[in-house]
N, C-alpha and C. Protein backbone atom coordinates (compact mmCIF):
# COMPACT_ATOMS: atom_id res chain seq x y z
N UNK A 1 0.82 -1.19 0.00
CA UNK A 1 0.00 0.00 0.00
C UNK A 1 0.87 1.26 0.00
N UNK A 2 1.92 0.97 0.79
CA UNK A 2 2.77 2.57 0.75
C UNK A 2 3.42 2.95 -0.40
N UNK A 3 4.22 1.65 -1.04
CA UNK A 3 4.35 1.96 -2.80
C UNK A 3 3.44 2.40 -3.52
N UNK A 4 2.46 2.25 -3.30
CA UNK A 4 0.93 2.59 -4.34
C UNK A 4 0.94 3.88 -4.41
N UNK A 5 1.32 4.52 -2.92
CA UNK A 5 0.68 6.03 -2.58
C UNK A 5 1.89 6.84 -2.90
N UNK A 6 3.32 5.92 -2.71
CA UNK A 6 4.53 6.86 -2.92
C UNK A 6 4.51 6.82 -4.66
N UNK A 7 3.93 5.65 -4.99
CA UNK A 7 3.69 5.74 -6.80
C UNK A 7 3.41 6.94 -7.09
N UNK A 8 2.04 7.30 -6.08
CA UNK A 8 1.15 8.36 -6.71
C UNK A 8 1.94 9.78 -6.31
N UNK A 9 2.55 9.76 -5.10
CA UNK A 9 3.13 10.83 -4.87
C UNK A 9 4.20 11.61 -5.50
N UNK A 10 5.05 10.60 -6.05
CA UNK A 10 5.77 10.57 -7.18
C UNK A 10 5.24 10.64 -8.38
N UNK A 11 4.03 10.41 -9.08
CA UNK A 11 3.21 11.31 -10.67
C UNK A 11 3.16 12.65 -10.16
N UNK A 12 2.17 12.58 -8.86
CA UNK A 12 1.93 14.27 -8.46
C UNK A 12 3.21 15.15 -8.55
N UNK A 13 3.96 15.09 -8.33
CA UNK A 13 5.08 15.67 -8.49
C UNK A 13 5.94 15.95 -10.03
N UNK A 14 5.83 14.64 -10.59
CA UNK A 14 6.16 14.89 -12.04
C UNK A 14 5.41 15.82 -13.12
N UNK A 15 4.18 15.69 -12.33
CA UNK A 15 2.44 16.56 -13.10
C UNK A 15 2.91 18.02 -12.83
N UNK A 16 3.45 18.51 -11.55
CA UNK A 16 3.56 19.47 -11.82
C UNK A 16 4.77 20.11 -11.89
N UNK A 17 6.07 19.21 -12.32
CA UNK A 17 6.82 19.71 -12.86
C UNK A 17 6.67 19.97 -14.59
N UNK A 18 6.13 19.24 -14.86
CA UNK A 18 5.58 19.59 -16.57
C UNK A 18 4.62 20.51 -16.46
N UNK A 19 3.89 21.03 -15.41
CA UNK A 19 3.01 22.05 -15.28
C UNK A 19 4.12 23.99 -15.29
N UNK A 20 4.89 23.27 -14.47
CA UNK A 20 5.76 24.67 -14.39
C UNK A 20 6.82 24.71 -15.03
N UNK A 21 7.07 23.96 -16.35
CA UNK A 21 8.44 23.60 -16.95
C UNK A 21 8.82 24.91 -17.56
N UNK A 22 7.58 26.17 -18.15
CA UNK A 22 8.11 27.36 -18.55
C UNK A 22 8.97 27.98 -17.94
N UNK A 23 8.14 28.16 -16.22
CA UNK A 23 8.88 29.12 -15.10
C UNK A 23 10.40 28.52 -14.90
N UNK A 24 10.70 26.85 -14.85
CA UNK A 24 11.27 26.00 -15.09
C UNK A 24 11.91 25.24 -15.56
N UNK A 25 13.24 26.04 -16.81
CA UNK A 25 12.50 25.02 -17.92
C UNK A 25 13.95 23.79 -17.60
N UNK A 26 14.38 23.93 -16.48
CA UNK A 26 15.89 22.97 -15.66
C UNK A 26 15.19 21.68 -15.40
N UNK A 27 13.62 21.63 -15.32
CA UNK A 27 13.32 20.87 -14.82
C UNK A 27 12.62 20.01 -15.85
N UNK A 28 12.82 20.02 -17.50
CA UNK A 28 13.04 19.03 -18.39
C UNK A 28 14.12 18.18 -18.12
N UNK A 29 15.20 18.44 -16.78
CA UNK A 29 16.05 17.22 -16.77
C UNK A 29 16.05 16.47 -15.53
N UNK A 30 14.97 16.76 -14.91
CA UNK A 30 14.42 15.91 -13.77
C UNK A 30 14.07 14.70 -14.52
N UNK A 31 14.13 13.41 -13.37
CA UNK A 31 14.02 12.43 -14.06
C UNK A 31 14.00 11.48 -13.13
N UNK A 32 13.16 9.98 -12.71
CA UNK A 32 13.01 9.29 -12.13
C UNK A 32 13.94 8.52 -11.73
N UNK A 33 14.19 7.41 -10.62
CA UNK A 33 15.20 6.06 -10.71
C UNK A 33 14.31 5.47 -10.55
N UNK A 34 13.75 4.22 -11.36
CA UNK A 34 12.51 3.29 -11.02
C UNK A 34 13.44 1.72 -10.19
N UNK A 35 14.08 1.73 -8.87
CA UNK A 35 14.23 0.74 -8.53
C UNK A 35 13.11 0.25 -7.81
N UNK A 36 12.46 1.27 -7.12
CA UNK A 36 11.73 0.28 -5.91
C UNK A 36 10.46 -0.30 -6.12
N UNK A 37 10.25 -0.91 -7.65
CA UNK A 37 9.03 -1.75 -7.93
C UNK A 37 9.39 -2.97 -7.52
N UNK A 38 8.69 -3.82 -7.32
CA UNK A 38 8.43 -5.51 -7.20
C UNK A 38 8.31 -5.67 -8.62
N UNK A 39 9.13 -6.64 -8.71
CA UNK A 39 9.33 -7.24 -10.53
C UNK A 39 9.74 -8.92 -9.75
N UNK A 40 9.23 -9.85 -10.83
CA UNK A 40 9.41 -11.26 -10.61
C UNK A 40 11.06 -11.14 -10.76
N UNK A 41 11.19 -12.28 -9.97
CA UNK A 41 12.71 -12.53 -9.72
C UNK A 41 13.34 -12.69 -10.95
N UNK A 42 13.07 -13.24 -11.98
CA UNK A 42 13.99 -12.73 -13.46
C UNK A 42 14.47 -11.70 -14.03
N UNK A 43 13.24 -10.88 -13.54
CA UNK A 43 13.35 -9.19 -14.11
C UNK A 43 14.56 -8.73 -13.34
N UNK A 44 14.05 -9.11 -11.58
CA UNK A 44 14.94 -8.46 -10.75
C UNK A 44 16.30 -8.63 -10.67
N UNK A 45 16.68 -10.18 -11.42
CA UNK A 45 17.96 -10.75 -11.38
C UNK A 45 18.00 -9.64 -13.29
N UNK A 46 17.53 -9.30 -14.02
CA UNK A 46 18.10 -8.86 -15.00
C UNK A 46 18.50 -7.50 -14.63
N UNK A 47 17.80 -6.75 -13.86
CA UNK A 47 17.86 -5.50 -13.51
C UNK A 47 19.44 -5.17 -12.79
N UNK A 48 19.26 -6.24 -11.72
CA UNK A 48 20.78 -6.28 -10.88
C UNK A 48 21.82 -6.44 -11.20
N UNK A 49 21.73 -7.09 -12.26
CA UNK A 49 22.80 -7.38 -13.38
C UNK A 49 23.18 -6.22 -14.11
N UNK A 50 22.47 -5.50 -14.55
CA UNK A 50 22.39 -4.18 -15.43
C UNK A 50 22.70 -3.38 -14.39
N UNK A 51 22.99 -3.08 -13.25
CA UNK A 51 23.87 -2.10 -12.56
C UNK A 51 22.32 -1.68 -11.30
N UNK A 52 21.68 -2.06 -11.40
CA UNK A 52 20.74 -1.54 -10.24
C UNK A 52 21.22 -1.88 -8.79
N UNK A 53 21.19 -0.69 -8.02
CA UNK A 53 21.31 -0.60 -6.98
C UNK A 53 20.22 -0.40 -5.47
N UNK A 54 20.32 -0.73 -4.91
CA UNK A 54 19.45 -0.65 -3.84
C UNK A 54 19.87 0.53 -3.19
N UNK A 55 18.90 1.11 -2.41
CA UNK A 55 18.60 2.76 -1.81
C UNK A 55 19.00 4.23 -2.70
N UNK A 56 19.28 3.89 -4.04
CA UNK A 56 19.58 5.00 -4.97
C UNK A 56 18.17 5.86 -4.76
N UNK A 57 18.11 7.27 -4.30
CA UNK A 57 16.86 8.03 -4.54
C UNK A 57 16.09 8.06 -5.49
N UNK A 58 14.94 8.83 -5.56
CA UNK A 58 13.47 8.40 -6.36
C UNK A 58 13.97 9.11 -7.67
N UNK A 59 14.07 10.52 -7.54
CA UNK A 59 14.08 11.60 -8.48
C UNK A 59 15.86 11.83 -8.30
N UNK A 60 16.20 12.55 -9.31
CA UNK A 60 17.35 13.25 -9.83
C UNK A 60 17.15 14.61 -10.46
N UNK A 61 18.08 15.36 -10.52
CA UNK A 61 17.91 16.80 -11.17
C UNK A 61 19.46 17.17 -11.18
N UNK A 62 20.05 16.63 -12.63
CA UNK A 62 21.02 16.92 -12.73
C UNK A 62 21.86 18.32 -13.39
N UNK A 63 21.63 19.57 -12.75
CA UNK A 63 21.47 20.65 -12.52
C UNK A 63 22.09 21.49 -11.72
N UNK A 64 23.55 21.89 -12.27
CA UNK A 64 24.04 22.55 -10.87
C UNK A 64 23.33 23.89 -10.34
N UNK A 65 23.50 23.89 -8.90
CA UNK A 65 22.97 25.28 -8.67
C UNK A 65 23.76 25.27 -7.39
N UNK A 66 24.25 26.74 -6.93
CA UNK A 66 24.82 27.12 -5.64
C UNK A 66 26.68 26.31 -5.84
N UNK A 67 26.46 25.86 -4.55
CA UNK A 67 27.64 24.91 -4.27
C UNK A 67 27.44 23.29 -4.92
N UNK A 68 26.07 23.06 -5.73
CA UNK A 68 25.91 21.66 -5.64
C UNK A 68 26.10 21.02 -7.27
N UNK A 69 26.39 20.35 -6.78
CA UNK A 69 26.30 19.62 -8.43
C UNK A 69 24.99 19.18 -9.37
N UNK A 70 24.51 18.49 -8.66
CA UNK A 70 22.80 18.82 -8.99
C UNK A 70 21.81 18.03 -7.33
N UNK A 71 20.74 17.62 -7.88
CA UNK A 71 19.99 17.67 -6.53
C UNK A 71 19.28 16.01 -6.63
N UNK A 72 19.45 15.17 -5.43
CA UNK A 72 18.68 14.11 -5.21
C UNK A 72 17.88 14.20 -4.73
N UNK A 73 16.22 13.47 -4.27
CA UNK A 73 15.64 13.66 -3.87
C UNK A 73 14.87 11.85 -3.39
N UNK A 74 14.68 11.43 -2.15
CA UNK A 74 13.95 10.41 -1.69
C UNK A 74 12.72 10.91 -1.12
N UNK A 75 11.37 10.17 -2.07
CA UNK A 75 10.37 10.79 -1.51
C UNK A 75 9.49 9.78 -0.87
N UNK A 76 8.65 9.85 0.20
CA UNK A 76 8.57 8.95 1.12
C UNK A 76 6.89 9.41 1.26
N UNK A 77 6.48 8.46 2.19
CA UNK A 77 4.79 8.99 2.67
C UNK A 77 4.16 8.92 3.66
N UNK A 78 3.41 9.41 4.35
CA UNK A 78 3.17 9.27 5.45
C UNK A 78 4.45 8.82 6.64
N UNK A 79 4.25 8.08 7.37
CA UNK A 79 5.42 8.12 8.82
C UNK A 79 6.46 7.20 7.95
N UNK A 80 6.60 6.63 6.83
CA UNK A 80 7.84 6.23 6.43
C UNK A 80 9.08 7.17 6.54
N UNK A 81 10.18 6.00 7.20
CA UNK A 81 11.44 7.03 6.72
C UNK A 81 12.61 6.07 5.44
N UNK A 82 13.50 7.20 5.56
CA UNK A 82 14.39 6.08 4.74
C UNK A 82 15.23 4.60 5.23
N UNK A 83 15.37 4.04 4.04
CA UNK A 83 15.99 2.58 5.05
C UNK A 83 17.42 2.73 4.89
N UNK A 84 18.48 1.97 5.29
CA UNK A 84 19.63 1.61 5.66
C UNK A 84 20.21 2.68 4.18
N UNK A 85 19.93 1.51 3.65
CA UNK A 85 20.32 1.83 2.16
C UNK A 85 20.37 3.33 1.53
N UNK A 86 19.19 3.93 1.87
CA UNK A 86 18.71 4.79 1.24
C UNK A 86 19.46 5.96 2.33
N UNK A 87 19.87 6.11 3.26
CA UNK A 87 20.62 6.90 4.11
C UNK A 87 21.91 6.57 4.02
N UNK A 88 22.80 5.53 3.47
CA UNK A 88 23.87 5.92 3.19
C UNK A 88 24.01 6.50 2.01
N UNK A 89 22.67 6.54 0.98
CA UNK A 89 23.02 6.94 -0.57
C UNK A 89 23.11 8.55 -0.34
N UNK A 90 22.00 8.90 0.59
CA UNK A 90 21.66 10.20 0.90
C UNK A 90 23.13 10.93 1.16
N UNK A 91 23.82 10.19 1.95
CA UNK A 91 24.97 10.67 2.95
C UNK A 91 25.90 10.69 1.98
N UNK A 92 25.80 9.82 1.29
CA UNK A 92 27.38 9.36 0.64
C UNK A 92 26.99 10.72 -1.00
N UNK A 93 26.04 10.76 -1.34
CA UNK A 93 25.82 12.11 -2.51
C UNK A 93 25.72 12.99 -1.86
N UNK A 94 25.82 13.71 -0.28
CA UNK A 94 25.86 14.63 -0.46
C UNK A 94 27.53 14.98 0.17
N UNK A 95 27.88 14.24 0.53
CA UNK A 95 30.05 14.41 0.69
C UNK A 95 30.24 14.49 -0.68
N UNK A 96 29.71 14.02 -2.06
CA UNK A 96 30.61 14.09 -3.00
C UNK A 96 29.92 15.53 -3.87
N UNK A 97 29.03 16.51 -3.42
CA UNK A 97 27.99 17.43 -3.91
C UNK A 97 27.37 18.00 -3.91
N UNK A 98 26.21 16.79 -3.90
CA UNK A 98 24.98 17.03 -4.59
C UNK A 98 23.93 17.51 -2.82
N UNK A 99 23.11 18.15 -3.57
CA UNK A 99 22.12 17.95 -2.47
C UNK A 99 21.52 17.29 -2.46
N UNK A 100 21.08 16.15 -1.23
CA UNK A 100 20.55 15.09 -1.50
C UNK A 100 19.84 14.98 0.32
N UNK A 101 18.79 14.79 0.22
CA UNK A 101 17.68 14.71 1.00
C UNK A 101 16.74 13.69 0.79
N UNK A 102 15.63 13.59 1.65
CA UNK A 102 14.21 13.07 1.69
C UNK A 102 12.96 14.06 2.10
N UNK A 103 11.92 13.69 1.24
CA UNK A 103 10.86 14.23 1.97
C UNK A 103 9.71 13.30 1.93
N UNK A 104 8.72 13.97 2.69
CA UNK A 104 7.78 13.37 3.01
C UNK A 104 6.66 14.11 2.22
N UNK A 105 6.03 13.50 1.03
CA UNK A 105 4.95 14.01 -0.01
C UNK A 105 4.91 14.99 -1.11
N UNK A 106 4.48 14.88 -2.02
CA UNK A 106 4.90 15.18 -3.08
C UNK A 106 5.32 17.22 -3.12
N UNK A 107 4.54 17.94 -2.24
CA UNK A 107 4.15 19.22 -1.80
C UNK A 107 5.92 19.57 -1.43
N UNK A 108 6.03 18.67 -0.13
CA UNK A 108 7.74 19.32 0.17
C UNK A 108 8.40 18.97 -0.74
N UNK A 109 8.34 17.66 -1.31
CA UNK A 109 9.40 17.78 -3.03
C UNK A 109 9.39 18.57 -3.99
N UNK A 110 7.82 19.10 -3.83
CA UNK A 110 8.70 20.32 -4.72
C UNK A 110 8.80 22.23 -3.95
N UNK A 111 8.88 21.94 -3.13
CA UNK A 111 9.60 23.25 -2.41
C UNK A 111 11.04 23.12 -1.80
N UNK A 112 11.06 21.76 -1.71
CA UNK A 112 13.00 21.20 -1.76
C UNK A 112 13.21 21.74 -3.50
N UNK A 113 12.67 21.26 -4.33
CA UNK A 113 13.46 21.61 -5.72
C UNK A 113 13.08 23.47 -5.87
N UNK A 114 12.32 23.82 -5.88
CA UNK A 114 11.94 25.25 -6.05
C UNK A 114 12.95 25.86 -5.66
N UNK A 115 13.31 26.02 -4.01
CA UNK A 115 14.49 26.51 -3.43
C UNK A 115 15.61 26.31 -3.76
N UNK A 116 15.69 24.66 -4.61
CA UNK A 116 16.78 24.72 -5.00
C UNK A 116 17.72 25.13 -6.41
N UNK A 117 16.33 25.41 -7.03
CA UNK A 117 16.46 26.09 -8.34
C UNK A 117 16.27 27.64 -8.25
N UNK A 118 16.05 28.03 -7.00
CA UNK A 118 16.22 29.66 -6.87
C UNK A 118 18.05 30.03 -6.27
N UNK A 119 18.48 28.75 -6.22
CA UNK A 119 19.72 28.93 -6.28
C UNK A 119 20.83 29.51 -6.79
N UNK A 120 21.82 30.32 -6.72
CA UNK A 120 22.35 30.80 -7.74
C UNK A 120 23.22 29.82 -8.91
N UNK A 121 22.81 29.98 -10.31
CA UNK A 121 23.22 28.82 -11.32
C UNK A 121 25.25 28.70 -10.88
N UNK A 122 25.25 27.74 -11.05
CA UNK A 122 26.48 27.51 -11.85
C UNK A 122 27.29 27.94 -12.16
């Protein structure tokens, strides 16, 4: 059930980055990581093979702004937090960069990216 809703929380967010892509237009290079579906174990053994990693964040925005190289983002729902995985990815992109965080629903993901695109460019 919480994938279902972080599914959805994650469109809501994509909806209205194509909604504000004028004001926006950095955010034609936002772009998903689709690891955390359930796929039958063939898929998943093809996927793992092909370089997939476990706790890599949801979204990307490879986009410098400020001090950062570009911006990660783990988006989560309700009282979920991040797991093991997903807090060393957090930790370990932001020593080499990037800004890299979590939030909780689609609303603070995009006032984490807003702020971070009012950043000064590059």
């Amino acid at each position: 059930m919480a994938r279902e809703r972080e599914h959805a929380e994650q469109c809501a967010l994509f909806r209205w980055a194509w909604s504000v892509r004028r004001e926006h237009p950095e955010l034609e290079w936002m772009f998903a990581v689709p690891n955390g579906y359930h796929r039958d174990i063939r898929v998943a053994r093809k996927v793992k093979a092909a370089g997939a990693k476990a706790g890599i964040p949801d979204v990307a925005l490879p986009v410098p702004r400020g001090p950062y190289h570009g911006l990660y983002l783990e988006l989560k729902v309700g009282r979920n937090k991040p797991t093991s995985a997903q807090r060393q990815w957090l930790e370990y992109l932001g020593s080499a960069g990037y800004l890299a965080t979590w939030c909780t629903g689609w609303e603070a993901a995009r006032d984490v990216i807003v702020n971070y695109l009012n950043l000064e460019a590059a």
